[in-house]
N, C-alpha and C. Protein backbone atom coordinates (compact mmCIF):
# COMPACT_ATOMS: atom_id res chain seq x y z
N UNK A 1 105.85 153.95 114.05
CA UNK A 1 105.50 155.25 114.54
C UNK A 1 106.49 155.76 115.55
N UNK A 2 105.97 156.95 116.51
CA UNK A 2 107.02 157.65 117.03
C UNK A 2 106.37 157.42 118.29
N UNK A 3 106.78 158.50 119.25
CA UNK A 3 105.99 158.50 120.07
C UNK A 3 104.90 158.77 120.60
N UNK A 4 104.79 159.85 119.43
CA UNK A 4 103.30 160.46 119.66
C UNK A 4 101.98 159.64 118.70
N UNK A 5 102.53 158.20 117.98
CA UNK A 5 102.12 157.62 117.58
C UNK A 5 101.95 157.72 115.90
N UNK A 6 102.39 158.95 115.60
CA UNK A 6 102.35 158.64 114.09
C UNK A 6 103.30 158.06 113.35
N UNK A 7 103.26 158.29 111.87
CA UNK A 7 103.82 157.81 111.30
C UNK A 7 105.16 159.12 110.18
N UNK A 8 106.35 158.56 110.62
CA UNK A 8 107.54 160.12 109.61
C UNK A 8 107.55 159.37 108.74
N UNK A 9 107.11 160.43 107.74
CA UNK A 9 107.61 160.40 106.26
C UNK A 9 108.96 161.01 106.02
N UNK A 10 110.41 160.43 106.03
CA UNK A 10 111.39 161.20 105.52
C UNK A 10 111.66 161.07 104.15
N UNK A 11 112.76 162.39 103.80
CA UNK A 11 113.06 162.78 102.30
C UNK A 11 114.42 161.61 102.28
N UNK A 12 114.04 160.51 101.10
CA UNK A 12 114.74 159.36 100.57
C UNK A 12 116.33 159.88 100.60
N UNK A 13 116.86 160.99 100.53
CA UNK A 13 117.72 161.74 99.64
C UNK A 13 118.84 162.41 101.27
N UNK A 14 118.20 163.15 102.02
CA UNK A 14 118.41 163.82 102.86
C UNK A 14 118.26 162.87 104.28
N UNK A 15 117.11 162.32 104.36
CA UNK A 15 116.58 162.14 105.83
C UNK A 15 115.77 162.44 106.78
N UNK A 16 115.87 164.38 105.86
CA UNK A 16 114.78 165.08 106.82
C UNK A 16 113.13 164.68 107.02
N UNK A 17 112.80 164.73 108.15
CA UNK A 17 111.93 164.55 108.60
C UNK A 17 111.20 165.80 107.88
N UNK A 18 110.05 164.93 107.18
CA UNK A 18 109.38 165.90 106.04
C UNK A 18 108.00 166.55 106.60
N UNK A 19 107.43 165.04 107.39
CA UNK A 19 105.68 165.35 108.08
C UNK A 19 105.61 164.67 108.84
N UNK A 20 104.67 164.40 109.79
CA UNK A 20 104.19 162.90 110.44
C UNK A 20 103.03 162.93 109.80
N UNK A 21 102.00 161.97 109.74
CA UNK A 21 100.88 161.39 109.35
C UNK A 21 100.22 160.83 110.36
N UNK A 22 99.18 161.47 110.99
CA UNK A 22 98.33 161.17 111.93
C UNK A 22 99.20 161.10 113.26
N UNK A 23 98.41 160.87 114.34
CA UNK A 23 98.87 160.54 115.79
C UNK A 23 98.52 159.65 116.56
N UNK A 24 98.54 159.87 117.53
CA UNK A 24 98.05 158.57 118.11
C UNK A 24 96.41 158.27 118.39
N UNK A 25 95.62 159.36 118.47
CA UNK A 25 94.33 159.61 118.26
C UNK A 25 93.92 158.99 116.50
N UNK A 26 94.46 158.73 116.02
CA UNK A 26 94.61 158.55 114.26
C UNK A 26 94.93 156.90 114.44
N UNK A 27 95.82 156.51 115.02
CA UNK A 27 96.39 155.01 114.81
C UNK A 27 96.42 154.23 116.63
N UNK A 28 95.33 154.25 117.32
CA UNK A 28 94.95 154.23 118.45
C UNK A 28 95.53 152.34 118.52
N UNK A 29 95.70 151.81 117.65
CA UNK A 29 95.86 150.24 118.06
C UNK A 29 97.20 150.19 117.15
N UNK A 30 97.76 148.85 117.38
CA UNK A 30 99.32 148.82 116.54
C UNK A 30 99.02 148.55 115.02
N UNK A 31 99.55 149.80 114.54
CA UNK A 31 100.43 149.69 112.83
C UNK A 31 100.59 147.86 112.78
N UNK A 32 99.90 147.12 112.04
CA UNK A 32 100.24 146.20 110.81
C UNK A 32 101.32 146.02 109.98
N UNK A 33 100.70 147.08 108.43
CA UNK A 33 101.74 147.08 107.71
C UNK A 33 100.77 148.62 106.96
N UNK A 34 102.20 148.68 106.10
CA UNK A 34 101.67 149.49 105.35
C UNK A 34 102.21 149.88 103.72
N UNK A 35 101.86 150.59 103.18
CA UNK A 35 102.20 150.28 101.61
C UNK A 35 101.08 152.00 101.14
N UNK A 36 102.35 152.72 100.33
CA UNK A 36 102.10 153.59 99.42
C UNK A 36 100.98 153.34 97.88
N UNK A 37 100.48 154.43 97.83
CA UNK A 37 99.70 153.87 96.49
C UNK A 37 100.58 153.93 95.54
N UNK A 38 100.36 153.50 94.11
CA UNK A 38 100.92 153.66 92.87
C UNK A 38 102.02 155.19 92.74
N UNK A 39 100.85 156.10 93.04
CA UNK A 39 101.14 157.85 92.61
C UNK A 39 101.75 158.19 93.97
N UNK A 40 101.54 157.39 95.29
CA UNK A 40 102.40 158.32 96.43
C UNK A 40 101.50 158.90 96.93
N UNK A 41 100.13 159.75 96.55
CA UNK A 41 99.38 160.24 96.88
C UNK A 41 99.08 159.76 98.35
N UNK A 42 98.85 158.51 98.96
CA UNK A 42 98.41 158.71 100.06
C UNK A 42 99.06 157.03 100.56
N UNK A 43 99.50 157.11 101.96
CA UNK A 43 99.70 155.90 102.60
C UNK A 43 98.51 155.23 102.77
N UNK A 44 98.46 153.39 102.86
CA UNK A 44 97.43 152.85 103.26
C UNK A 44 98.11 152.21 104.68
N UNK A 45 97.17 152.20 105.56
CA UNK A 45 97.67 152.13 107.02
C UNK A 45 97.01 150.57 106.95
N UNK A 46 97.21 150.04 107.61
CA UNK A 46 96.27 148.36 108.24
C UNK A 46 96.78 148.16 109.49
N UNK A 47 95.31 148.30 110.98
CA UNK A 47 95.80 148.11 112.10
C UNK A 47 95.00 146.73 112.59
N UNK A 48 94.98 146.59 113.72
CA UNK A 48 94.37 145.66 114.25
C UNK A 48 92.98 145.24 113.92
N UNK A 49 92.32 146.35 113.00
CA UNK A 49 91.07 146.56 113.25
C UNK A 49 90.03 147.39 112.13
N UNK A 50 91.35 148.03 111.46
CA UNK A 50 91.27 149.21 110.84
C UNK A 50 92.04 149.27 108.95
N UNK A 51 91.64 149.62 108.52
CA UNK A 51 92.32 150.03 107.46
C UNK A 51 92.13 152.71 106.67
N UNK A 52 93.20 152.54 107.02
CA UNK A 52 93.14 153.90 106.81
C UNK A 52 93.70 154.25 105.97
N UNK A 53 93.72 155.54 104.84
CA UNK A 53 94.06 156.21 103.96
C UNK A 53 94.69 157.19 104.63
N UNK A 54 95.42 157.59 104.67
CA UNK A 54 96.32 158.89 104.90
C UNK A 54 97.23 159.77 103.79
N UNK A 55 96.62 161.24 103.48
CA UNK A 55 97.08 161.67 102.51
C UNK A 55 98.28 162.54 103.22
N UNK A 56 99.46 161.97 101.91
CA UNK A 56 100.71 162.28 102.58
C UNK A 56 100.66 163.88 102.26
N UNK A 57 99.98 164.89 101.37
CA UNK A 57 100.55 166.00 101.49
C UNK A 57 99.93 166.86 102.74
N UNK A 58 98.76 166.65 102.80
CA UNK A 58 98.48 167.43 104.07
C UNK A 58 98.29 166.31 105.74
N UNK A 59 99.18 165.02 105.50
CA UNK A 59 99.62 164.53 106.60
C UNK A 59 98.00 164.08 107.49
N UNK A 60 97.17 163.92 107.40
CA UNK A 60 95.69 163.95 107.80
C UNK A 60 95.32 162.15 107.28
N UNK A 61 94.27 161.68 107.83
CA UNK A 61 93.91 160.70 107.44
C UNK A 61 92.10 160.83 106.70
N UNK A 62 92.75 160.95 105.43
CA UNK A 62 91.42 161.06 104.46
C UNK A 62 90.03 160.46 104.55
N UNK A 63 90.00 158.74 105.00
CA UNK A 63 89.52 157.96 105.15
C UNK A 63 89.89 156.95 106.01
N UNK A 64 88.41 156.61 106.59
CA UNK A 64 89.01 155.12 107.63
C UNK A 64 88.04 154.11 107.29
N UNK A 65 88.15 152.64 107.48
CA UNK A 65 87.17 151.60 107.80
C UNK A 65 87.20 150.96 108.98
N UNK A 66 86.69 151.49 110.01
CA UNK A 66 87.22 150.59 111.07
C UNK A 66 86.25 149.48 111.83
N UNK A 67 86.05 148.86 110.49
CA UNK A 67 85.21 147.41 111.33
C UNK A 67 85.46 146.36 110.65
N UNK A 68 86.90 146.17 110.47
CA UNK A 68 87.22 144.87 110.25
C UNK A 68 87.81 143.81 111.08
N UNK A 69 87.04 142.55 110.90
CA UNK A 69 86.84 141.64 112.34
C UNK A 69 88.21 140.80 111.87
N UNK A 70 89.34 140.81 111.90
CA UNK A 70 90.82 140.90 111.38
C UNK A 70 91.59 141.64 111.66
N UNK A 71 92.62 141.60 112.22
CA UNK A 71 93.93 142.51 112.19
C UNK A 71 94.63 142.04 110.54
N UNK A 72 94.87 143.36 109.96
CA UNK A 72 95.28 143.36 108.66
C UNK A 72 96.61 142.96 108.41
N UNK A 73 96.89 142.21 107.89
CA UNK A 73 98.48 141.26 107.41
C UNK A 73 99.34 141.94 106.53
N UNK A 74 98.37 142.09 105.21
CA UNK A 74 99.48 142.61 104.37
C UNK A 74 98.26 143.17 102.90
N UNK A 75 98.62 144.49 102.49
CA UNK A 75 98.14 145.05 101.16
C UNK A 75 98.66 145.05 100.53
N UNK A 76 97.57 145.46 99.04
CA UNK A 76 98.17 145.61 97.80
C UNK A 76 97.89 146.77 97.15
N UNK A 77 97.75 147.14 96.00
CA UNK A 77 96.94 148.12 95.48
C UNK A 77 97.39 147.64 93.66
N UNK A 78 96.46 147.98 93.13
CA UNK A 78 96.96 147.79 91.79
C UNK A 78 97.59 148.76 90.78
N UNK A 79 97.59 148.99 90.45
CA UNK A 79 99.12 149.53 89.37
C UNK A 79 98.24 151.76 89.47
N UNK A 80 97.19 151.47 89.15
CA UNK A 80 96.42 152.38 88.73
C UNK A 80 96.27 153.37 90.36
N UNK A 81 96.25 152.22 91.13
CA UNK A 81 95.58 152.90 92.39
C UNK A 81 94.49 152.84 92.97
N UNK A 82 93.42 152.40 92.30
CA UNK A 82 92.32 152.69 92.29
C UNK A 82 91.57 151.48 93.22
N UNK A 83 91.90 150.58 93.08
CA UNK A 83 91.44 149.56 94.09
C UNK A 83 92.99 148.20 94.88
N UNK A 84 92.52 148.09 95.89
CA UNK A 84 93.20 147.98 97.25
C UNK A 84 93.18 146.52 97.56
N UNK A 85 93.42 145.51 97.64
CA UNK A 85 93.08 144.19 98.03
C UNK A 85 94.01 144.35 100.08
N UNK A 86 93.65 143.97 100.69
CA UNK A 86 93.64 143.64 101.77
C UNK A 86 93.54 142.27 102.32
N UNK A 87 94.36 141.43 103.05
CA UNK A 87 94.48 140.23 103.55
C UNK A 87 94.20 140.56 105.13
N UNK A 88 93.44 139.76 105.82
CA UNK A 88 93.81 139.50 106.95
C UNK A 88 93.14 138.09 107.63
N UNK A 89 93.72 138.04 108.87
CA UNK A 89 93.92 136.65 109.26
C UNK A 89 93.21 136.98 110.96
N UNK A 90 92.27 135.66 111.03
CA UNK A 90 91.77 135.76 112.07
C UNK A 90 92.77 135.10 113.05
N UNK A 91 93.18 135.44 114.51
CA UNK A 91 94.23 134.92 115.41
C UNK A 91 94.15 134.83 116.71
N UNK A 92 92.66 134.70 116.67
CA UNK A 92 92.03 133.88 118.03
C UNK A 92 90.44 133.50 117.82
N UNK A 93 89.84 132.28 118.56
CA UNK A 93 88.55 132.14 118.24
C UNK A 93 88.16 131.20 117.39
N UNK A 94 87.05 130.35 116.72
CA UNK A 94 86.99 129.17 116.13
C UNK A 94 87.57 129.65 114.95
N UNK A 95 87.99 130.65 114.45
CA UNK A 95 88.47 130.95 113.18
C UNK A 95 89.96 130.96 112.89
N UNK A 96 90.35 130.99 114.18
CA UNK A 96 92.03 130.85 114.28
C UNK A 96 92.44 129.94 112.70
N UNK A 97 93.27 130.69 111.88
CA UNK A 97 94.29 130.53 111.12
C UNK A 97 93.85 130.88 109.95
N UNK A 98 92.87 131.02 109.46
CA UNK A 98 91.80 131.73 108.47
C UNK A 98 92.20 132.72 108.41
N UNK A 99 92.32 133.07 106.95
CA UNK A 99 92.23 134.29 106.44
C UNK A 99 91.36 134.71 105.25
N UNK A 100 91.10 135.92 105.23
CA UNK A 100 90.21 136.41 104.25
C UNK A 100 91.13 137.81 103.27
N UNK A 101 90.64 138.10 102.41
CA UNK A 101 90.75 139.00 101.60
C UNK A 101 89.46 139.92 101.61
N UNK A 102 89.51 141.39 101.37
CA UNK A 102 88.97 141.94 101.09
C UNK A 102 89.21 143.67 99.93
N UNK A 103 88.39 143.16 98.64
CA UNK A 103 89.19 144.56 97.95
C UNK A 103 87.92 145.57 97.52
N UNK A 104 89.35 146.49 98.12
CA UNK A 104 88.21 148.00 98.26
C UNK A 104 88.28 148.75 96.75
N UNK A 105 87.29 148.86 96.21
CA UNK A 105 87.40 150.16 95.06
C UNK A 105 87.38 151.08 95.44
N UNK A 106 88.09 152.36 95.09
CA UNK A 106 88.05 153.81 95.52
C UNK A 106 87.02 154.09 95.25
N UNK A 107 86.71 154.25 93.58
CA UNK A 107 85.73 154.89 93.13
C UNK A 107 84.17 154.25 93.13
N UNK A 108 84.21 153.02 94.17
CA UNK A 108 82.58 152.55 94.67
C UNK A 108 82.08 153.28 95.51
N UNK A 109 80.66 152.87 95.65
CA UNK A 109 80.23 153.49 96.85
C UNK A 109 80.70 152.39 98.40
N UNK A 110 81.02 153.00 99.30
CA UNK A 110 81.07 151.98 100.21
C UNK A 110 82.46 151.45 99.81
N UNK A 111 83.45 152.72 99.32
CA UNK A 111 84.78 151.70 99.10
C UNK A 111 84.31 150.48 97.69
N UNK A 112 82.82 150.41 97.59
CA UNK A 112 82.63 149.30 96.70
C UNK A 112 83.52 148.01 97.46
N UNK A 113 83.48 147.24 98.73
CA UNK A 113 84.11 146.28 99.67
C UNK A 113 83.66 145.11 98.59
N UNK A 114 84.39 144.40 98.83
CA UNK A 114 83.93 142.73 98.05
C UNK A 114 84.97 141.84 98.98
N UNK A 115 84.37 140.95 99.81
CA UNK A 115 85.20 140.06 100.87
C UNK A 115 85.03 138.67 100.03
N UNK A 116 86.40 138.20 100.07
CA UNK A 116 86.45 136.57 99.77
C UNK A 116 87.62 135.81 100.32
């Protein structure tokens, strides 16, 4: 992010600074990682705490989950888009070094969540 905490999308080609994506009110704990869907349609954010959707054309964050007891490591998404696998790793507490998965369906209710 920048300073004002979001995230620039620049043009691959040019450089120019195209949008930011959210602010710091939007990504209040530290950026993880992050990873585009299939179509581009929207960034997936993973913070300390949080996993967010952010749609890159109008730069806004579409969707959030923010009660995951994990800071998020690393995503996936599958070819289609449509559902999200999520890793994260517990890194303090009797759970220290554990990690879990969790994959979100778009089109569930509730994300449709399934943790394993």
């Amino acid at each position: 992010g920048r300073g004002d905490g979001g995230i620039p999308i620049f043009h691959a080609d040019t450089g120019k600074l195209l949008r930011m994506l959210g602010s710091h009110a939007t990504f209040a704990e530290d950026i993880r990682t992050i990873r585009f869907t299939p179509n581009g349609a929207y960034l997936l954010v993973g913070t300390s705490t949080a996993l967010l959707a952010c749609d890159v054309a109008s730069g806004v964050c579409a969707w959030c989950v923010n009660d995951l007891t994990s800071p998020v490591t690393s995503l996936a998404c599958t070819q289609d888009g449509q559902v999200a696998i999520v890793n994260a790793s517990d890194t303090w507490g009797p759970w220290h070094g554990h990690g879990y998965c969790t994959l979100f369906d778009f089109g569930g209710p509730n994300l449709g969540r399934t943790r394993f």
